[in-house]
PDB file of N, CA and C in Angstrom:
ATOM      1  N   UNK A   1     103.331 113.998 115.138  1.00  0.00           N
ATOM      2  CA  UNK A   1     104.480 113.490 114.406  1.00  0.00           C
ATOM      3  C   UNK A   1     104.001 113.047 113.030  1.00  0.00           C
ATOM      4  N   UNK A   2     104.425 113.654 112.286  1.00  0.00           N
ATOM      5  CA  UNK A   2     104.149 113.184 110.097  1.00  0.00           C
ATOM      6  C   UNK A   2     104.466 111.767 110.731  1.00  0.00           C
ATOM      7  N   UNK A   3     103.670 111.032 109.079  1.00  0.00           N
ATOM      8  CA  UNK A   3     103.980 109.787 108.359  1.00  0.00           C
ATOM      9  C   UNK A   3     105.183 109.523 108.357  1.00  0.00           C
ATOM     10  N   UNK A   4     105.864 110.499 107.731  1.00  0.00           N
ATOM     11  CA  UNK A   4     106.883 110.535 107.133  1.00  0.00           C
ATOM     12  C   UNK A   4     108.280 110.362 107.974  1.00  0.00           C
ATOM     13  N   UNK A   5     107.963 111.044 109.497  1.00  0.00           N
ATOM     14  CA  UNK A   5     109.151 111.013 110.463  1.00  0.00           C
ATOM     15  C   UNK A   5     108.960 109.610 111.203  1.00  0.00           C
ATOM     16  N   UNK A   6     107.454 108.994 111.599  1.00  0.00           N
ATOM     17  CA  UNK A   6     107.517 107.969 111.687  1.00  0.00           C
ATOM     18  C   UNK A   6     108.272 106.929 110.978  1.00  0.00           C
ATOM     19  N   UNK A   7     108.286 107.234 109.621  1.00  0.00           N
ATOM     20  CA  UNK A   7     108.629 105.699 109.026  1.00  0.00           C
ATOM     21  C   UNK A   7     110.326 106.145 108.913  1.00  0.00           C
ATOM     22  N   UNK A   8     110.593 107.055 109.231  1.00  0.00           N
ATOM     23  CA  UNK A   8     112.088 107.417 109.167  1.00  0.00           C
ATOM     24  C   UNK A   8     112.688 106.612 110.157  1.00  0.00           C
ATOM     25  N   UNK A   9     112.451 107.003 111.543  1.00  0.00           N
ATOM     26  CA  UNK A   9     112.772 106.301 112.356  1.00  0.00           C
ATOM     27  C   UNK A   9     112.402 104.928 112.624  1.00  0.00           C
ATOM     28  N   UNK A  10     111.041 104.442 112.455  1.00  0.00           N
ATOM     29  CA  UNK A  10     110.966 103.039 111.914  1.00  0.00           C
ATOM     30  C   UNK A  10     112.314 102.320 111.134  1.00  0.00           C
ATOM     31  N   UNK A  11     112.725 103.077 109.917  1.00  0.00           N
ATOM     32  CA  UNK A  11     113.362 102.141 108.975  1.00  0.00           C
ATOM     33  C   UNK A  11     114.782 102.430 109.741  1.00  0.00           C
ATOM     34  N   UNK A  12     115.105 103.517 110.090  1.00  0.00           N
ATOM     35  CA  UNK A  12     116.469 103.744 110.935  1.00  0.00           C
ATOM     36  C   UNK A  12     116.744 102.611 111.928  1.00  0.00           C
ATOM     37  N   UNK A  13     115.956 102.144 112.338  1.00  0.00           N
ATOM     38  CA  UNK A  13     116.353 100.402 113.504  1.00  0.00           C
ATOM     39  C   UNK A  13     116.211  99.673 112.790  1.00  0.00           C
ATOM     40  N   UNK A  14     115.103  99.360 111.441  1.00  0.00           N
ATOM     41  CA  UNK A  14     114.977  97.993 111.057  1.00  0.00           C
ATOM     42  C   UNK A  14     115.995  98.053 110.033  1.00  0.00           C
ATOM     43  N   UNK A  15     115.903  98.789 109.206  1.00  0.00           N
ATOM     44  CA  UNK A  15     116.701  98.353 107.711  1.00  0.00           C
ATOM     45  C   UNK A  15     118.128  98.539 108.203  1.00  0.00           C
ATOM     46  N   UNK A  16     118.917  97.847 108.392  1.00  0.00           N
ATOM     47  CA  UNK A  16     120.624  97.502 109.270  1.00  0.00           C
ATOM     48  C   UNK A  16     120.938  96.563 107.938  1.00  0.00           C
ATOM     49  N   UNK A  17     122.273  96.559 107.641  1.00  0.00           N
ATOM     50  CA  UNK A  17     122.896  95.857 106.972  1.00  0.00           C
ATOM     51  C   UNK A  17     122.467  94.644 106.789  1.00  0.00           C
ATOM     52  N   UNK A  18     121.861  93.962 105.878  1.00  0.00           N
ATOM     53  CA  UNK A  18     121.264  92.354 106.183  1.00  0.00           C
ATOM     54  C   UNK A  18     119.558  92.493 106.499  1.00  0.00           C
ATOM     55  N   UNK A  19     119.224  93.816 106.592  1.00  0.00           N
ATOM     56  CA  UNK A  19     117.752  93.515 106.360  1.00  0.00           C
ATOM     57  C   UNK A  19     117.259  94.985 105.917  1.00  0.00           C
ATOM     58  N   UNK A  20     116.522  94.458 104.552  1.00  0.00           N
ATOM     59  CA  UNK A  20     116.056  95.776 103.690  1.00  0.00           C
ATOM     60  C   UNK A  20     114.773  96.178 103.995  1.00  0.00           C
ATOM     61  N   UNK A  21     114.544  96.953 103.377  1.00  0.00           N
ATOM     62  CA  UNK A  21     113.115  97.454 103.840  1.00  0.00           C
ATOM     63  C   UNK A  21     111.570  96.246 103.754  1.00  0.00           C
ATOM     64  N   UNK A  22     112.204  95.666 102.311  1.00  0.00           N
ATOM     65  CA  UNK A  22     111.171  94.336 102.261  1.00  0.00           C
ATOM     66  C   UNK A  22     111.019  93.536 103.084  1.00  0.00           C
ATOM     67  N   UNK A  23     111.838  93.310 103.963  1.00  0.00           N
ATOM     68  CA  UNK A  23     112.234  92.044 105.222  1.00  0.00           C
ATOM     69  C   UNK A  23     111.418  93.256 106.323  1.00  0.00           C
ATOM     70  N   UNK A  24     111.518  94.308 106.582  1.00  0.00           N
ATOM     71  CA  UNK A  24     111.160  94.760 107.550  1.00  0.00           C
ATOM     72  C   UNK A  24     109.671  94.934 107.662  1.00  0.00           C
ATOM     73  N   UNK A  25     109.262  95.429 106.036  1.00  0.00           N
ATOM     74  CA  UNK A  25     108.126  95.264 106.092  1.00  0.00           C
ATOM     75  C   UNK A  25     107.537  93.911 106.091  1.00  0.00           C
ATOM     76  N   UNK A  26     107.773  92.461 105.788  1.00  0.00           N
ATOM     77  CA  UNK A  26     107.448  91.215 105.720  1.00  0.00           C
ATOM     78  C   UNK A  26     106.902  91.457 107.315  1.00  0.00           C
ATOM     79  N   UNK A  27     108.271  91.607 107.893  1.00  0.00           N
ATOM     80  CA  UNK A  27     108.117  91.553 109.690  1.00  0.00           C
ATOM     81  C   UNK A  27     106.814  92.479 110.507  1.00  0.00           C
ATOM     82  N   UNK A  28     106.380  93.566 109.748  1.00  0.00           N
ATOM     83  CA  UNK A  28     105.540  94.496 110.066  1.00  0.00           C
ATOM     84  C   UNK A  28     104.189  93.415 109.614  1.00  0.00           C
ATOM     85  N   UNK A  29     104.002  92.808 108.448  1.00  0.00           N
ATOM     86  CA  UNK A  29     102.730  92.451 108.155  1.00  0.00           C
ATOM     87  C   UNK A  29     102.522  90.815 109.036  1.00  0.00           C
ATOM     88  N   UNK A  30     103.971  90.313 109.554  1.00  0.00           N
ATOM     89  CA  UNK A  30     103.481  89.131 110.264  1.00  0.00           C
ATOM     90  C   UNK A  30     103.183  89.245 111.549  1.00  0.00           C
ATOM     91  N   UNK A  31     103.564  90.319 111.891  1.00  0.00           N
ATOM     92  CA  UNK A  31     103.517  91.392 113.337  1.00  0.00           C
ATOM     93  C   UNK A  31     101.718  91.505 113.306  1.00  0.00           C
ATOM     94  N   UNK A  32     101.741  92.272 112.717  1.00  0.00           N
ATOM     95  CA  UNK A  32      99.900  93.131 112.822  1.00  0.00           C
ATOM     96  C   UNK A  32      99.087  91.809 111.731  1.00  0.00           C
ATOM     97  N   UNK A  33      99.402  90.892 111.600  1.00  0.00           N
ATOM     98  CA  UNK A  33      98.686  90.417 110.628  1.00  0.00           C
ATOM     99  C   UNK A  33      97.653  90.704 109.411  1.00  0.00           C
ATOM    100  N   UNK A  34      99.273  91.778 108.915  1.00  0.00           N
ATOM    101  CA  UNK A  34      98.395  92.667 107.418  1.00  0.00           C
ATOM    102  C   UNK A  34      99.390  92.275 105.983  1.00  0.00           C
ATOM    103  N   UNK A  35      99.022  92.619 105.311  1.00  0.00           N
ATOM    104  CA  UNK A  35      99.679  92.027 103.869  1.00  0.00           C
ATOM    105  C   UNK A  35      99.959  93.420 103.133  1.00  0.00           C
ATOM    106  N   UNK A  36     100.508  94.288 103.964  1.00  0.00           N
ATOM    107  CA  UNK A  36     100.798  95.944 103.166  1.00  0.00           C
ATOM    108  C   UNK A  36     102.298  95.455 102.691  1.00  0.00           C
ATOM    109  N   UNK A  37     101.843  96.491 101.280  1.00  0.00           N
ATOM    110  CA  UNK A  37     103.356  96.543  99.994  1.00  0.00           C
ATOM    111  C   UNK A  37     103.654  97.574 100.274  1.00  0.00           C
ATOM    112  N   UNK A  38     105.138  97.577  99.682  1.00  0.00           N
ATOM    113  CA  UNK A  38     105.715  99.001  99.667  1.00  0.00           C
ATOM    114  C   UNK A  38     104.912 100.166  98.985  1.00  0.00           C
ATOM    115  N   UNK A  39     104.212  99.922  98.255  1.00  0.00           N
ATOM    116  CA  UNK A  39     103.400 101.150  97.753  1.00  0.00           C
ATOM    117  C   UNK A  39     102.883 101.510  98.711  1.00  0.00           C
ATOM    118  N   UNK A  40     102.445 100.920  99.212  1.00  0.00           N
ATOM    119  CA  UNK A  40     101.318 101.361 100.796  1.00  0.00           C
ATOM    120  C   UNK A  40     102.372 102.017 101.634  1.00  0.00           C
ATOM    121  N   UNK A  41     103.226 101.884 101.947  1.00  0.00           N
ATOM    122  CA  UNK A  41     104.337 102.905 102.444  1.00  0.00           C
ATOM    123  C   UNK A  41     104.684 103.973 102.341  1.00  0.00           C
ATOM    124  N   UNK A  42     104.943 103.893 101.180  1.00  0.00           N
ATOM    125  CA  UNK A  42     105.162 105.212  99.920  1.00  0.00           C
ATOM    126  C   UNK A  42     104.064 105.915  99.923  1.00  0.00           C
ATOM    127  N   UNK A  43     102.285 105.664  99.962  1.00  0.00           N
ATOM    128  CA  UNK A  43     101.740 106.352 100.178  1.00  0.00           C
ATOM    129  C   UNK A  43     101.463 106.897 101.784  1.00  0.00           C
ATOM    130  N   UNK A  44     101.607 106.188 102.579  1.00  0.00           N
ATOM    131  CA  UNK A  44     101.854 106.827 104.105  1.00  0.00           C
ATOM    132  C   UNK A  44     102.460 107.925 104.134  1.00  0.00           C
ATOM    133  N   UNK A  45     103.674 107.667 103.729  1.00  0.00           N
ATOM    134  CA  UNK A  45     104.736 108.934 103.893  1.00  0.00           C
ATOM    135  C   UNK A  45     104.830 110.234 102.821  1.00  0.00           C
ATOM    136  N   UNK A  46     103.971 109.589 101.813  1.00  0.00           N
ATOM    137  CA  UNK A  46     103.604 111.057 101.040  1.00  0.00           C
ATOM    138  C   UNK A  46     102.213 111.367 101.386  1.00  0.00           C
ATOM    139  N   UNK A  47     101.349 110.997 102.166  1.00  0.00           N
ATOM    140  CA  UNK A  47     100.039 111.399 103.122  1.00  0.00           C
ATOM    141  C   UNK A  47      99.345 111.027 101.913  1.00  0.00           C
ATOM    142  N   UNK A  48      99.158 110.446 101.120  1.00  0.00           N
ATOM    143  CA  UNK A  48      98.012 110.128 100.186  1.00  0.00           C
ATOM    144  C   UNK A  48      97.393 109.145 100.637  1.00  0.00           C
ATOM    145  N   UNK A  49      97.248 107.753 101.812  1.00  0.00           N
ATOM    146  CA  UNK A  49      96.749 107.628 102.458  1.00  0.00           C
ATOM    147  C   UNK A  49      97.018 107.659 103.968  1.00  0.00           C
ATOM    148  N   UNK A  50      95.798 107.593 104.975  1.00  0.00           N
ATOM    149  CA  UNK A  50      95.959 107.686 106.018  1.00  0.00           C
ATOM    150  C   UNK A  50      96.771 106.152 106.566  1.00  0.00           C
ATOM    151  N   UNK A  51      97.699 106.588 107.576  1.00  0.00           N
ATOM    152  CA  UNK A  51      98.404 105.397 108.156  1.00  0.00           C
ATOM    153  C   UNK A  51      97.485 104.749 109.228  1.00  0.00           C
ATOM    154  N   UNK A  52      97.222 103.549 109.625  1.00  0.00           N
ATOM    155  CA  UNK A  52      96.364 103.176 110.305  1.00  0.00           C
ATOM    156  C   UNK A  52      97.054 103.066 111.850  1.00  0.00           C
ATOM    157  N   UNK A  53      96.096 102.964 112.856  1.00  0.00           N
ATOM    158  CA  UNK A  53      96.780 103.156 113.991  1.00  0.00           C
ATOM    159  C   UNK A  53      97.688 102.239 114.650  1.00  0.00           C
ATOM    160  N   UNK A  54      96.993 101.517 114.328  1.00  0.00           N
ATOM    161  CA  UNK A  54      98.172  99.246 114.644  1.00  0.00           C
ATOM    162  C   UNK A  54      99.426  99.726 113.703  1.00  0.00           C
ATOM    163  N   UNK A  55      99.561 100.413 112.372  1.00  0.00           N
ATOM    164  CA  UNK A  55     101.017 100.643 112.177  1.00  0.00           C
ATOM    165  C   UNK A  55     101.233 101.940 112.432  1.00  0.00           C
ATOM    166  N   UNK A  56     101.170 102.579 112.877  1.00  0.00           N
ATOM    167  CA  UNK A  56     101.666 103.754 113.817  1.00  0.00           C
ATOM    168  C   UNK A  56     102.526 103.574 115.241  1.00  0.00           C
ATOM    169  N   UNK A  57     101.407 102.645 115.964  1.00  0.00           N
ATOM    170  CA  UNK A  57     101.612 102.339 117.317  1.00  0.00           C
ATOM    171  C   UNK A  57     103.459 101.580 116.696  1.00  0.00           C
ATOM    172  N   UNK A  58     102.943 100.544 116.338  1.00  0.00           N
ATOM    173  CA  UNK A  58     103.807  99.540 115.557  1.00  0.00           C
ATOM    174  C   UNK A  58     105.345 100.205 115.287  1.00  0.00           C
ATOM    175  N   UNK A  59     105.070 100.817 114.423  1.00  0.00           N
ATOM    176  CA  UNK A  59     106.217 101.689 114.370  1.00  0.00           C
ATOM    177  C   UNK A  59     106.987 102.734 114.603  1.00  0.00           C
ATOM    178  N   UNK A  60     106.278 103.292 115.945  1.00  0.00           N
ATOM    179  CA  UNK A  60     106.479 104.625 117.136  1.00  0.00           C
ATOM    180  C   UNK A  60     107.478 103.459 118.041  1.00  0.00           C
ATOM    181  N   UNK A  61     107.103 102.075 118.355  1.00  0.00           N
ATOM    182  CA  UNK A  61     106.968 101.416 119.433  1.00  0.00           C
ATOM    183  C   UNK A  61     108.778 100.931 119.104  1.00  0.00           C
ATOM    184  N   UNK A  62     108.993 100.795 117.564  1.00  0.00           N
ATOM    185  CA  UNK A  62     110.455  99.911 117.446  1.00  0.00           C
ATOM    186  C   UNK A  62     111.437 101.387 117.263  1.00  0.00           C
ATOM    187  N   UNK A  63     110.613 102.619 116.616  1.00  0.00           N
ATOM    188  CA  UNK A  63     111.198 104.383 116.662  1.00  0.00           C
ATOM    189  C   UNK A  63     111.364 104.848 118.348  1.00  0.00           C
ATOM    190  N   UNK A  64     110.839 104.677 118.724  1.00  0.00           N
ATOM    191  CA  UNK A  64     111.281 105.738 120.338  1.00  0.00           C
ATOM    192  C   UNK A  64     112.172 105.742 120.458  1.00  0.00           C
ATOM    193  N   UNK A  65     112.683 104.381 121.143  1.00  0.00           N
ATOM    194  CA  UNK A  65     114.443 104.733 121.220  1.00  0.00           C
ATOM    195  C   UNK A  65     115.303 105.538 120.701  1.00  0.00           C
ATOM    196  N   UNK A  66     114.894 104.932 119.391  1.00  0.00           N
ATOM    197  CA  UNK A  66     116.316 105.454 118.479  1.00  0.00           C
ATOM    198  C   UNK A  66     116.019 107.469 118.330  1.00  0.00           C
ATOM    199  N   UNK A  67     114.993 107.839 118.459  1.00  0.00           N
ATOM    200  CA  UNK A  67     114.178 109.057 118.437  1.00  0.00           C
ATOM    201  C   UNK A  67     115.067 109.710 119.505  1.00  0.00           C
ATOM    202  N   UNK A  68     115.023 108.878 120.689  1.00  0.00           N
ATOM    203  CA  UNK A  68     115.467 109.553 122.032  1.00  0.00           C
ATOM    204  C   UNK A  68     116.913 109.709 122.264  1.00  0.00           C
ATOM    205  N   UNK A  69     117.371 108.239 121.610  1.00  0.00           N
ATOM    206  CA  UNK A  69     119.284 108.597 121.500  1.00  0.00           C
ATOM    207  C   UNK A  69     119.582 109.789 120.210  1.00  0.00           C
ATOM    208  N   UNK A  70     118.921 109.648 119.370  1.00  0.00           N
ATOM    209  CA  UNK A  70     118.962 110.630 118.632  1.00  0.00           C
ATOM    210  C   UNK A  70     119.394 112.449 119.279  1.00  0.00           C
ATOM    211  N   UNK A  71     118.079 112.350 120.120  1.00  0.00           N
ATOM    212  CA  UNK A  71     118.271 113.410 120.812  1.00  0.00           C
ATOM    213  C   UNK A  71     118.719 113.912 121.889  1.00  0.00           C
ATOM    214  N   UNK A  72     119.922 112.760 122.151  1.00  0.00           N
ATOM    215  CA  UNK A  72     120.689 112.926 123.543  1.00  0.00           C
ATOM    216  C   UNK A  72     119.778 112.444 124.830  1.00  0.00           C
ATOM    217  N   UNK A  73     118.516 111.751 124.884  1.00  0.00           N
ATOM    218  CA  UNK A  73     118.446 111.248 125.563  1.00  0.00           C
ATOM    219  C   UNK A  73     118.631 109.785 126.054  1.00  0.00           C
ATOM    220  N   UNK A  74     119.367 109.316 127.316  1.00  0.00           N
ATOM    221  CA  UNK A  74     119.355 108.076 127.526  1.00  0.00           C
ATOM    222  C   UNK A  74     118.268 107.302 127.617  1.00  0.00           C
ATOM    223  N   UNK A  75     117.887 106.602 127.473  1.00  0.00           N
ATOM    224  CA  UNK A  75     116.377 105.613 127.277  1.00  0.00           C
ATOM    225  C   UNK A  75     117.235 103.740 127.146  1.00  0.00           C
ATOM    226  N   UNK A  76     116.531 103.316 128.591  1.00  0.00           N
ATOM    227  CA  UNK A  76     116.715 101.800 128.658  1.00  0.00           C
ATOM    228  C   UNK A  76     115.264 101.686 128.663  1.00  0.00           C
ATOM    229  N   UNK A  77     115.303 100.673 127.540  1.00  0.00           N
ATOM    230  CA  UNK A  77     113.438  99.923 127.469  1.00  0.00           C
ATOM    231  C   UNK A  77     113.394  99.388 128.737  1.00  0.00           C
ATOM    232  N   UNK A  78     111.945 100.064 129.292  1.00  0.00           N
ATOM    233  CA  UNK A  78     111.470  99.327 130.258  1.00  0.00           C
ATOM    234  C   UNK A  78     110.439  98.484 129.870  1.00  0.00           C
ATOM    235  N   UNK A  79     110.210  97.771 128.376  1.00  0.00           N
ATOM    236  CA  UNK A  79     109.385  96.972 127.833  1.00  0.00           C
ATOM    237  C   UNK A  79     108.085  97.414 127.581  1.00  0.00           C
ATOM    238  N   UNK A  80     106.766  97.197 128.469  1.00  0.00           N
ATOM    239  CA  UNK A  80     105.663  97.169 127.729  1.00  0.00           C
ATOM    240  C   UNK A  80     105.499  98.998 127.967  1.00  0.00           C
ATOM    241  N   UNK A  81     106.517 100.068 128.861  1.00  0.00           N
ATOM    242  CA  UNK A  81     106.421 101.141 128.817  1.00  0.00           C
ATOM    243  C   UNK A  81     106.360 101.737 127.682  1.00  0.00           C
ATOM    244  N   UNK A  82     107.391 101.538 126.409  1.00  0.00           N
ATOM    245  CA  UNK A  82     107.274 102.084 125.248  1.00  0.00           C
ATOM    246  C   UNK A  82     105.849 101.492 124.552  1.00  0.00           C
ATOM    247  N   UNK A  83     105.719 100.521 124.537  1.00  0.00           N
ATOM    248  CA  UNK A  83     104.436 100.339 123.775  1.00  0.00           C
ATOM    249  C   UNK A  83     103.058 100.773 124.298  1.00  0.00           C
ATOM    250  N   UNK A  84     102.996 101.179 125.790  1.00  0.00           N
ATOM    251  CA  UNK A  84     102.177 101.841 125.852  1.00  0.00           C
ATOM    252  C   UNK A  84     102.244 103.534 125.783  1.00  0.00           C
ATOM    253  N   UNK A  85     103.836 104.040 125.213  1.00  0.00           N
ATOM    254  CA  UNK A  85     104.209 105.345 125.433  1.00  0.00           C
ATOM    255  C   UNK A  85     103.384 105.207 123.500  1.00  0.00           C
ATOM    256  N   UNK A  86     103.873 104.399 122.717  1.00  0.00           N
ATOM    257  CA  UNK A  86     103.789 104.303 121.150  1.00  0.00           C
ATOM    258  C   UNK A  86     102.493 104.174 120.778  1.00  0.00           C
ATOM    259  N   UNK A  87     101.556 103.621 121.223  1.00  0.00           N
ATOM    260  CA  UNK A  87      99.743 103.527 121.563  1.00  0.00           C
ATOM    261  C   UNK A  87      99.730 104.928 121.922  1.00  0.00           C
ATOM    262  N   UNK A  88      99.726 105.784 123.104  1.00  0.00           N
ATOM    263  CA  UNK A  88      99.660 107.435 123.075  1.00  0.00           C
ATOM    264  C   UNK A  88      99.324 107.856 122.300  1.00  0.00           C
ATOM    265  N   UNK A  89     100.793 107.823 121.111  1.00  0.00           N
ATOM    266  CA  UNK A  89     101.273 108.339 120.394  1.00  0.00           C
ATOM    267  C   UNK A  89     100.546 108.428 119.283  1.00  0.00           C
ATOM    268  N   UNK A  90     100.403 107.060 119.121  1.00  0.00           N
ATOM    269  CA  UNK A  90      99.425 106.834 117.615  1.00  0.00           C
ATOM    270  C   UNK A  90      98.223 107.627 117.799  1.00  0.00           C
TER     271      UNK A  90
END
């Protein structure tokens, strides 16, 4: 899966009316305890740098769902299942 489809679906759950991408990312760096800017984003998703695996996992883990209703599948979180389906993944 690209950078790029990751952070799609990443921002597709977080950024909702009332929280922009800055808030989501705030939430990503108090999450993994990292201090990444939007540039660092911007380069993820244009592959100029490599995405690290804690935000991969990270953001496969809040993407599955929405990935799976996307594609007509039903998916109820069974909790630490996706995050160990999103670890896989990364």
């Amino acid at each position: 899966m690209s950078n790029r489809a990751i952070i799609k679906a990443w921002q597709a759950v977080v950024c909702v009316p009332g929280l922009d991408q800055a808030e989501a990312l705030r939430q990503l760096n108090e999450e993994l305890g990292t201090a990444y800017t939007a540039s660092r984003l911007g380069e993820w998703r244009n592959g100029r740098r490599p995405m690290p695996d804690a935000v991969r996992a990270y953001m496969l883990a809040i993407g599955i769902g929405w990935l799976l209703h996307k594609h007509g599948i039903r998916w109820h979180d069974p909790g630490d299942a996706v995050d160990g389906l999103a670890a896989d993944l990364a």
